[in-house]
C-alpha atoms as a PDB file:
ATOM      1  CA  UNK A   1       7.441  37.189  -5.132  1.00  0.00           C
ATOM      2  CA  UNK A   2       6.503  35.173  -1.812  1.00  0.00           C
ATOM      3  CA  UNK A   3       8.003  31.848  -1.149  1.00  0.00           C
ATOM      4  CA  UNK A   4       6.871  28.802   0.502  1.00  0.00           C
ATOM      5  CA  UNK A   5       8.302  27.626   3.295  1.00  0.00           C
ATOM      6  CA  UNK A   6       7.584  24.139   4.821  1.00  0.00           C
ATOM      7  CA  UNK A   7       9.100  22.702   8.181  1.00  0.00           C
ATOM      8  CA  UNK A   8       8.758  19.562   7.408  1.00  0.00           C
ATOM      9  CA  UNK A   9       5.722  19.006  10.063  1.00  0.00           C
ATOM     10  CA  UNK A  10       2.278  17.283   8.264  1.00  0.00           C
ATOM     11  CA  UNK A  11      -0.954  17.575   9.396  1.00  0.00           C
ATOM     12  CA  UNK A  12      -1.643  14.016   8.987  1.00  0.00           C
ATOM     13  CA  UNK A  13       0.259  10.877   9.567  1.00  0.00           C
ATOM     14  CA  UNK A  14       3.825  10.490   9.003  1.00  0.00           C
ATOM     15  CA  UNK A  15       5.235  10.014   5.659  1.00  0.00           C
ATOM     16  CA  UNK A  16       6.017   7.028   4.880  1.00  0.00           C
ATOM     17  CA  UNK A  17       8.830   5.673   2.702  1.00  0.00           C
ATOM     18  CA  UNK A  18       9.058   2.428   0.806  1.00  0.00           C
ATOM     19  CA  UNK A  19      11.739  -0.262   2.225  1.00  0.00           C
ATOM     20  CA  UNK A  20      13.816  -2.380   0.325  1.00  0.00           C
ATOM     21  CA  UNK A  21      11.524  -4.887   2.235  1.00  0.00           C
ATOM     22  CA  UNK A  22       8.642  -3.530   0.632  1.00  0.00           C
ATOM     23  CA  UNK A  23      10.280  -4.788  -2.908  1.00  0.00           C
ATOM     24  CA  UNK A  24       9.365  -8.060  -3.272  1.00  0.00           C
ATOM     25  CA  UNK A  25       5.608  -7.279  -1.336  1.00  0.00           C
ATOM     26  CA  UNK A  26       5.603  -4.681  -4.247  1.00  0.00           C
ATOM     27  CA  UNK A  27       6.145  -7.120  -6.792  1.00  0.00           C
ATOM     28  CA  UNK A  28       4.026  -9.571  -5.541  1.00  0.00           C
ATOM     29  CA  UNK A  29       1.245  -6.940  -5.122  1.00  0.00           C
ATOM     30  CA  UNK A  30       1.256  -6.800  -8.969  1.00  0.00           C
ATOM     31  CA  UNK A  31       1.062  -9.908  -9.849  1.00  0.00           C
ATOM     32  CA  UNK A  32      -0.759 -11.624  -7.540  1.00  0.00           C
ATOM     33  CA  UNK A  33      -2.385  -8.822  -5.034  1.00  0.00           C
ATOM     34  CA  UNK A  34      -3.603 -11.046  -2.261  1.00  0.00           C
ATOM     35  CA  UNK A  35      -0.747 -12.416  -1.468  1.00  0.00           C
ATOM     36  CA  UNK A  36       1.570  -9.043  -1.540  1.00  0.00           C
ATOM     37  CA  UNK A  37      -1.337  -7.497   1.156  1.00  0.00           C
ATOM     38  CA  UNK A  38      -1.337 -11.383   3.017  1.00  0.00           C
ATOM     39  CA  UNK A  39       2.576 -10.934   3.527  1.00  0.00           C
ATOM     40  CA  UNK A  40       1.952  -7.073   4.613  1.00  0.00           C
ATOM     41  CA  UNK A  41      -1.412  -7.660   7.269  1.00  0.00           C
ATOM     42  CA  UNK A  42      -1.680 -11.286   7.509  1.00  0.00           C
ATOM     43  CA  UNK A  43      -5.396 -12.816   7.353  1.00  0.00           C
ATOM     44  CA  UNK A  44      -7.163  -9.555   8.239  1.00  0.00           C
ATOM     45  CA  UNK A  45     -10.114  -7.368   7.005  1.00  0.00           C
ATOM     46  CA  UNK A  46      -7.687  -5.877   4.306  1.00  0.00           C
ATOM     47  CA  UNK A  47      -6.781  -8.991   3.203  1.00  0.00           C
ATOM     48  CA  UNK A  48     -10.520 -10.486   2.473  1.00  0.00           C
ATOM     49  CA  UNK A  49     -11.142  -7.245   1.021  1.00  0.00           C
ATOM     50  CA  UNK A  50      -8.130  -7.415  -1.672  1.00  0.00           C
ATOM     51  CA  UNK A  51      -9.473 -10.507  -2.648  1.00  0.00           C
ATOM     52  CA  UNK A  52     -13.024  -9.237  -3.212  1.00  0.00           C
ATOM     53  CA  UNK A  53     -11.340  -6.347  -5.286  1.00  0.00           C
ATOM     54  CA  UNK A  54      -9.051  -8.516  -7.235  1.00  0.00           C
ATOM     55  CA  UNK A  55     -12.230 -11.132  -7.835  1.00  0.00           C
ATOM     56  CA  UNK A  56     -14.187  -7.986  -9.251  1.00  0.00           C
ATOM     57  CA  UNK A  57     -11.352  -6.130 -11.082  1.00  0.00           C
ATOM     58  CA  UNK A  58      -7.939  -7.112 -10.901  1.00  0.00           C
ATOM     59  CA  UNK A  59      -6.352  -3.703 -11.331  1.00  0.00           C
ATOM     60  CA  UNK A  60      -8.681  -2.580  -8.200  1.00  0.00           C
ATOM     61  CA  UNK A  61      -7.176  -5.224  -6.682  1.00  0.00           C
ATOM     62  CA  UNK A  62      -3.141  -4.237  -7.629  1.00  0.00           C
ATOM     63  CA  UNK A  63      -4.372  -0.320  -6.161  1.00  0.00           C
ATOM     64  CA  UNK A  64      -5.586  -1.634  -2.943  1.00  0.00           C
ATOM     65  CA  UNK A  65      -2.348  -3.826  -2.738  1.00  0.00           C
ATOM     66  CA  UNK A  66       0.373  -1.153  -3.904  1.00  0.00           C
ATOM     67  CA  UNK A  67      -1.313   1.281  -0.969  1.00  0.00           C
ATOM     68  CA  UNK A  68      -1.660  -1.334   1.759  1.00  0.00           C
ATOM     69  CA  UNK A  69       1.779  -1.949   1.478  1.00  0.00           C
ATOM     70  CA  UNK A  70       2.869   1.820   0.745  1.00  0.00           C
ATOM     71  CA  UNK A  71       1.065   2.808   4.057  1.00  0.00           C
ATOM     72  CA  UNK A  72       1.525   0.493   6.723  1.00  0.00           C
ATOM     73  CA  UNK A  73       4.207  -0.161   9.243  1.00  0.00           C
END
């Protein structure tokens, strides 16, 4: 049998790893996805773009949120 073995090293960006910080961004992400990306990015291009995606679905809207705030630092 062969075994994998990983060093830890990705190929792609760092992992990230959610913050007790991230919480309440979290929880606002579900329930009102705007304003959990608006507390994450502020009035970007992410931002006008969660609210397009929450005007034409709102669970497209909670995804976009929940990874905004999942992947940025």
């Amino acid at each position: 049998m062969s075994s994998i073995h990983t060093t830890g090293h990705s190929t792609g960006s760092a992992p990230s790893t959610v913050t007790m910080g991230d919480i309440p961004r979290l929880l606002l992400a579900i329930f009102l996805p705007p304003v959990g990306v608006f507390f994450q990015v502020g009035f970007g291009l992410q931002f006008w773009l969660n609210i397009l995606l929450t005007i034409l679905g709102y669970i497209p809207g909670i995804i976009h949120a929940v990874w905004i705030i999942a992947t940025r630092r």
